[in-house]
N, C-alpha and C. Protein backbone atom coordinates (compact mmCIF):
# COMPACT_ATOMS: atom_id res chain seq x y z
N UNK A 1 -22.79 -21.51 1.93
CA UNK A 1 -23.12 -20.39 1.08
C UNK A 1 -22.11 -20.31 -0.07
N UNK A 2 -22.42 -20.41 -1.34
CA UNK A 2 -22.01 -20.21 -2.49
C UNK A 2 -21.10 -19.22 -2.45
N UNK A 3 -21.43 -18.37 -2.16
CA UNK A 3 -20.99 -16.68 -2.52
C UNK A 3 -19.99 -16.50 -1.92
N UNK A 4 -19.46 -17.01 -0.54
CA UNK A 4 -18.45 -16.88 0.62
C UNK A 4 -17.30 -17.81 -0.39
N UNK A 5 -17.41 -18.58 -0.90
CA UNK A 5 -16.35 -18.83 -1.95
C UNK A 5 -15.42 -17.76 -2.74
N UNK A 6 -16.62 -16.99 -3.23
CA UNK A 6 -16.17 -15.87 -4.62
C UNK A 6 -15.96 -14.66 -3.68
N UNK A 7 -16.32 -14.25 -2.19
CA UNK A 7 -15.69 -12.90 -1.62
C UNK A 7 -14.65 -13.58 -1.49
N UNK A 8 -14.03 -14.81 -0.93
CA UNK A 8 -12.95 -15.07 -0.63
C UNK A 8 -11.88 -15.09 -1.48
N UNK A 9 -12.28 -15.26 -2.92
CA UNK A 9 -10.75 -15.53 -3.79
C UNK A 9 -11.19 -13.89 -4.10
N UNK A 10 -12.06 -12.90 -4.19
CA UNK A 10 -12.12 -11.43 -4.58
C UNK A 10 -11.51 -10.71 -3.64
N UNK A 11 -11.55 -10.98 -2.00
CA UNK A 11 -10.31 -10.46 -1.11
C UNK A 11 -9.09 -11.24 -1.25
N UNK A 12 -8.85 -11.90 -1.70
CA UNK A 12 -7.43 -12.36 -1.59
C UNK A 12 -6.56 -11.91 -3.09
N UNK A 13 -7.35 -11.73 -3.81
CA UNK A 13 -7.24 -11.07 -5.95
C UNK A 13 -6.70 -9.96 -5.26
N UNK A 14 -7.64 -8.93 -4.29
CA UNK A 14 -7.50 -7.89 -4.05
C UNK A 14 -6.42 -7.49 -2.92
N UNK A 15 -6.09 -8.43 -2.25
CA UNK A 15 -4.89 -8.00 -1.44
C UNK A 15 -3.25 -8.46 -1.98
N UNK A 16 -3.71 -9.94 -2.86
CA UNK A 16 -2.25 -9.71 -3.98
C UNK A 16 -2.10 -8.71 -4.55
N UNK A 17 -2.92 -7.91 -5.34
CA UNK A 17 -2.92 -6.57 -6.21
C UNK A 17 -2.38 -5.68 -5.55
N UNK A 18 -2.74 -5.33 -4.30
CA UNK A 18 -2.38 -4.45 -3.62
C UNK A 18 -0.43 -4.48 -2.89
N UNK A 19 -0.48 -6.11 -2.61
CA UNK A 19 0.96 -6.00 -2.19
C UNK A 19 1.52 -6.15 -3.67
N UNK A 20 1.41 -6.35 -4.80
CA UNK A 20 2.59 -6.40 -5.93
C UNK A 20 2.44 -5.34 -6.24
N UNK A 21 1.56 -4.04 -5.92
CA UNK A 21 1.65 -2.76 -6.60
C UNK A 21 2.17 -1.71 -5.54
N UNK A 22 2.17 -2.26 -4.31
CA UNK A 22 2.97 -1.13 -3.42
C UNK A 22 3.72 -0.12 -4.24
N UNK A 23 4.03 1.13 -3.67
CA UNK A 23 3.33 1.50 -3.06
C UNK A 23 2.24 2.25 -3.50
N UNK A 24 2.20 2.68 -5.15
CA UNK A 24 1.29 3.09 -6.42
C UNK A 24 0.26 2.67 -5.75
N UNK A 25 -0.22 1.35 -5.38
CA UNK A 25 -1.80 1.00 -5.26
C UNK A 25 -2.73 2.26 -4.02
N UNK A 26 -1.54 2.97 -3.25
CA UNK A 26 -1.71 3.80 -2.10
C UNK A 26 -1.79 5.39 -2.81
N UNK A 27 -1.87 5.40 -4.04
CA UNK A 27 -0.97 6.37 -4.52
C UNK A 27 -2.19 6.87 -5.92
N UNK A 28 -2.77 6.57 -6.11
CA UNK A 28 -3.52 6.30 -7.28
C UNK A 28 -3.81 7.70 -7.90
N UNK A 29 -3.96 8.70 -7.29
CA UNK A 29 -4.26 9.71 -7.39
C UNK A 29 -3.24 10.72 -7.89
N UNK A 30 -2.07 10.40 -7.44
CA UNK A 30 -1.32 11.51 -7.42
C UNK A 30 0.17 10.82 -8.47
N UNK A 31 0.22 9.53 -8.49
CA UNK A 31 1.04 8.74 -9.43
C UNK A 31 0.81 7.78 -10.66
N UNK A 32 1.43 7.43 -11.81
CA UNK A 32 0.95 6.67 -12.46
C UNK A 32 1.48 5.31 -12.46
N UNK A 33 1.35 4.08 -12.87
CA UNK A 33 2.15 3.20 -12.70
C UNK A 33 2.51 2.88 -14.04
N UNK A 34 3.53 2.61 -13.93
CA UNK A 34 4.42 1.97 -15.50
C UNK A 34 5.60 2.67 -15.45
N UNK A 35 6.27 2.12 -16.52
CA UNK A 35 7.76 2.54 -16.83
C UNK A 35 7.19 4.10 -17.92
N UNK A 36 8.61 4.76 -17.47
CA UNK A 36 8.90 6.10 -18.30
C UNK A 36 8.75 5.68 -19.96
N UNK A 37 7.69 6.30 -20.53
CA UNK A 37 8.29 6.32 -22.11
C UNK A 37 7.16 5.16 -22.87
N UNK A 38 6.64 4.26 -21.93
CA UNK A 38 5.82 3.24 -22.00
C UNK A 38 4.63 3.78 -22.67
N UNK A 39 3.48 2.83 -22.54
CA UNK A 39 1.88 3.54 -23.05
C UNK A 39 1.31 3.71 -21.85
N UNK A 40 1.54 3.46 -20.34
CA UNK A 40 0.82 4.26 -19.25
C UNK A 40 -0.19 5.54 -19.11
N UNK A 41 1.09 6.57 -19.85
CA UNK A 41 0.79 8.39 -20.12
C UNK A 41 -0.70 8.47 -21.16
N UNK A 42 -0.32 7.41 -22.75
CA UNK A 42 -1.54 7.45 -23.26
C UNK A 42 -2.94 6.49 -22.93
N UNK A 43 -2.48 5.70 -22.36
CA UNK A 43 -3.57 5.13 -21.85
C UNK A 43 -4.76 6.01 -20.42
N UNK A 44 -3.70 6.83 -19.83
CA UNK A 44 -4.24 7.70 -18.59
C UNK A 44 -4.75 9.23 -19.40
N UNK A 45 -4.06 9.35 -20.48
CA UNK A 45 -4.91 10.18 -21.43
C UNK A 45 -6.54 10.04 -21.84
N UNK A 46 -6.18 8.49 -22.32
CA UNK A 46 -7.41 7.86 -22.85
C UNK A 46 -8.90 7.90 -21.84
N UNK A 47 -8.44 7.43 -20.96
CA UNK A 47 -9.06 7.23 -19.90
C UNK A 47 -9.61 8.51 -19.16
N UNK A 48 -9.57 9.52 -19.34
CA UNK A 48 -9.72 11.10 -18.87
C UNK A 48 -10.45 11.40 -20.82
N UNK A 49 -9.91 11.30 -21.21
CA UNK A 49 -10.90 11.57 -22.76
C UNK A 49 -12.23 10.87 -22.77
N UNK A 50 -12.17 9.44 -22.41
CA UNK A 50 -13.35 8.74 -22.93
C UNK A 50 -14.59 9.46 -21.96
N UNK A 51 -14.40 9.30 -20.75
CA UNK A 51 -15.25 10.44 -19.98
C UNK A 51 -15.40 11.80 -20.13
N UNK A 52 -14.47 12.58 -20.88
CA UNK A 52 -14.50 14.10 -21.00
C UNK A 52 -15.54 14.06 -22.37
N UNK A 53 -15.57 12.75 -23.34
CA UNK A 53 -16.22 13.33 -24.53
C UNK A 53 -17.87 12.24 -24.41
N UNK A 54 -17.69 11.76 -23.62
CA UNK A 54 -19.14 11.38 -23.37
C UNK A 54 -20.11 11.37 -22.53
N UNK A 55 -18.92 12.41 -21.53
CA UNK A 55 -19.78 13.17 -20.19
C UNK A 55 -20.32 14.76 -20.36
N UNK A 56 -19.32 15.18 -21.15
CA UNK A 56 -18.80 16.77 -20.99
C UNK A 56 -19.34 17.19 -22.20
N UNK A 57 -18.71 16.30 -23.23
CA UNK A 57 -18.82 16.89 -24.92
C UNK A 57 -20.09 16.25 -25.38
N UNK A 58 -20.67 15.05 -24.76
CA UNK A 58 -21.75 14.39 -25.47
C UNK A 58 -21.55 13.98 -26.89
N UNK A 59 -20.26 13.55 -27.12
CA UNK A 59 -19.50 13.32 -28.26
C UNK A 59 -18.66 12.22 -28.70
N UNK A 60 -18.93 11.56 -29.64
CA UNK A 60 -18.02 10.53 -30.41
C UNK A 60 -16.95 10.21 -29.40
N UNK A 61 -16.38 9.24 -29.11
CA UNK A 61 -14.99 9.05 -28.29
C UNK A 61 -13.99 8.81 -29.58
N UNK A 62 -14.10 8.36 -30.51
CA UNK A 62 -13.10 8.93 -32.12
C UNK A 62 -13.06 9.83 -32.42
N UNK A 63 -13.81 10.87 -32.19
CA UNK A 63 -13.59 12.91 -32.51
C UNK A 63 -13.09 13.12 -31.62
N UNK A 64 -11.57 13.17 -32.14
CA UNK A 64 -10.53 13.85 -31.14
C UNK A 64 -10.31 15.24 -31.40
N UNK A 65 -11.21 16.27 -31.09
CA UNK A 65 -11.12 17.59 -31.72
C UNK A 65 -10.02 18.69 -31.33
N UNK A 66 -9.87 18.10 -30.19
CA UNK A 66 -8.65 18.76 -28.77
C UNK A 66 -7.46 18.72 -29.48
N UNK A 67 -7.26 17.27 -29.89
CA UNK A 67 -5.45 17.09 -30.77
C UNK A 67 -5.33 17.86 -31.86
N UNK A 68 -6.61 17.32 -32.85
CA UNK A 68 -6.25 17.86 -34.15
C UNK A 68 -7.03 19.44 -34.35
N UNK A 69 -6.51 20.31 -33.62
CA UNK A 69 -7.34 21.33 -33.86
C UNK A 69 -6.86 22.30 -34.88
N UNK A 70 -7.43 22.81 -35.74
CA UNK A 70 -9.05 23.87 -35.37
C UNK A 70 -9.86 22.85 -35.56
N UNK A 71 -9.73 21.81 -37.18
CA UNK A 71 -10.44 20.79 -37.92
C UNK A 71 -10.80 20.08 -36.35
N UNK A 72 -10.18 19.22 -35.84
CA UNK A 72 -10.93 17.90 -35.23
C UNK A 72 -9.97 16.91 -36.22
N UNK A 73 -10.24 15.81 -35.56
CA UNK A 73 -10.02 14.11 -36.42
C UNK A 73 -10.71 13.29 -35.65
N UNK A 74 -10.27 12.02 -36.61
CA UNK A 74 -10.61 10.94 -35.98
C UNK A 74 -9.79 9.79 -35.33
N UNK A 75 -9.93 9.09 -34.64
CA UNK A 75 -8.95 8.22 -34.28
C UNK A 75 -9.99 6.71 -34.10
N UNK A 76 -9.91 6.04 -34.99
CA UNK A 76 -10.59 4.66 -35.48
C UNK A 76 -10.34 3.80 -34.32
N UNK A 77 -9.06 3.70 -33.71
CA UNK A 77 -8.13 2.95 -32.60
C UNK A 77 -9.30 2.82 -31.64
N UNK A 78 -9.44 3.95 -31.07
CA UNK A 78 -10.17 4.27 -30.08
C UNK A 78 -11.88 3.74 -29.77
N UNK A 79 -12.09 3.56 -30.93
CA UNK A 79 -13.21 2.90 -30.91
C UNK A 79 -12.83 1.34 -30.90
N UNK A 80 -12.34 1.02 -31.01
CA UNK A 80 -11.61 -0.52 -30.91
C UNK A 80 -11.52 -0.63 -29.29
N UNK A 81 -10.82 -0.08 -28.66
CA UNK A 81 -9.98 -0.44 -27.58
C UNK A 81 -11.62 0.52 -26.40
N UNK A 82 -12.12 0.78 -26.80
CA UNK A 82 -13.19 1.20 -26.08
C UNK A 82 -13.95 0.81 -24.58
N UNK A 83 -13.83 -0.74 -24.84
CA UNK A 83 -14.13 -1.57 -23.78
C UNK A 83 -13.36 -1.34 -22.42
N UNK A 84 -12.33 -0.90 -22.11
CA UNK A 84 -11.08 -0.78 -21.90
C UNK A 84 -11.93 0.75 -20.45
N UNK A 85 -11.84 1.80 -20.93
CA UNK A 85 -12.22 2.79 -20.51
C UNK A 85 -13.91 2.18 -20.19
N UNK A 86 -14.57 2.11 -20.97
CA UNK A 86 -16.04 1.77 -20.57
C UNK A 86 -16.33 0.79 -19.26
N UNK A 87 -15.22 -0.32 -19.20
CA UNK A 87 -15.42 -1.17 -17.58
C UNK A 87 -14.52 0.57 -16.91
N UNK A 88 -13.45 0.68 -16.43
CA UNK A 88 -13.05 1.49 -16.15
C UNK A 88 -13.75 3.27 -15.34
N UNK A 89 -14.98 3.30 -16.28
CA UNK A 89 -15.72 4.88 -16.39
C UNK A 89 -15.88 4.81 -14.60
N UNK A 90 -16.26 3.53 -13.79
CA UNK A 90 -16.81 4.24 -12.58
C UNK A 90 -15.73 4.56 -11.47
N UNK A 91 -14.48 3.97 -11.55
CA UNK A 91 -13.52 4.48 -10.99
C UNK A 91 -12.91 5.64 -11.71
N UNK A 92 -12.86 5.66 -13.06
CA UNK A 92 -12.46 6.97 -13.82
C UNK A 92 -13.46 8.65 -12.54
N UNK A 93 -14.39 7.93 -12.39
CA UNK A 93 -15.33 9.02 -11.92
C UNK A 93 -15.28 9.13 -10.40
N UNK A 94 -14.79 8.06 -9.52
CA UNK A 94 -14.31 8.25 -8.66
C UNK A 94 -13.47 8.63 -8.08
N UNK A 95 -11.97 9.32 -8.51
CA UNK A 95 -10.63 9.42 -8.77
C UNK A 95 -10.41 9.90 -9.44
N UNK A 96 -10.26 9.56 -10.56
CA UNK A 96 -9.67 9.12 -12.21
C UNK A 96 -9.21 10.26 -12.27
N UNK A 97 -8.09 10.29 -13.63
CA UNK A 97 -7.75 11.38 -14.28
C UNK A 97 -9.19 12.35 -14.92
């Protein structure tokens, strides 16, 4: 069987991941991983936005209206790096920030 190939290197992907991220990988919920000061904080921002404005707001993920308020802006970036949060959305929704 073909397939017993690809579970096998996908449990073994998945149990390296798990021992190089001890103990965070146990933790997901309640910790972030990365260094202090890093892009972790905005990336776990990002990631709680891209779902808040296309679940909640039914809205642009570049109309950042929250930051720049009363106006709103835009943030061009964000539509770039999009892909990012979009694989991401179904654990975002399981967990996620």
């Amino acid at each position: 069987m073909p397939y017993r190939k690809n579970l096998f290197a996908a449990a073994g992907y998945t149990l390296l991941t798990i021992i190089l991220t001890y103990p965070v990988a146990f933790q997901l919920t309640t910790h972030i991983a990365g260094f202090k000061g890093e892009d972790n904080l905005q990336w776990r921002w990002f990631l709680w936005w891209f779902k808040h404005s296309l679940l909640t707001l039914h809205a642009s993920v570049t109309d950042v209206s929250i930051l720049f308020a009363p106006t709103g802006g835009q943030q061009p970036f964000y539509a770039i790096t999009s892909y990012v949060p979009a694989l991401a959305l179904p654990l975002t929704l399981l967990g996620g920030p």
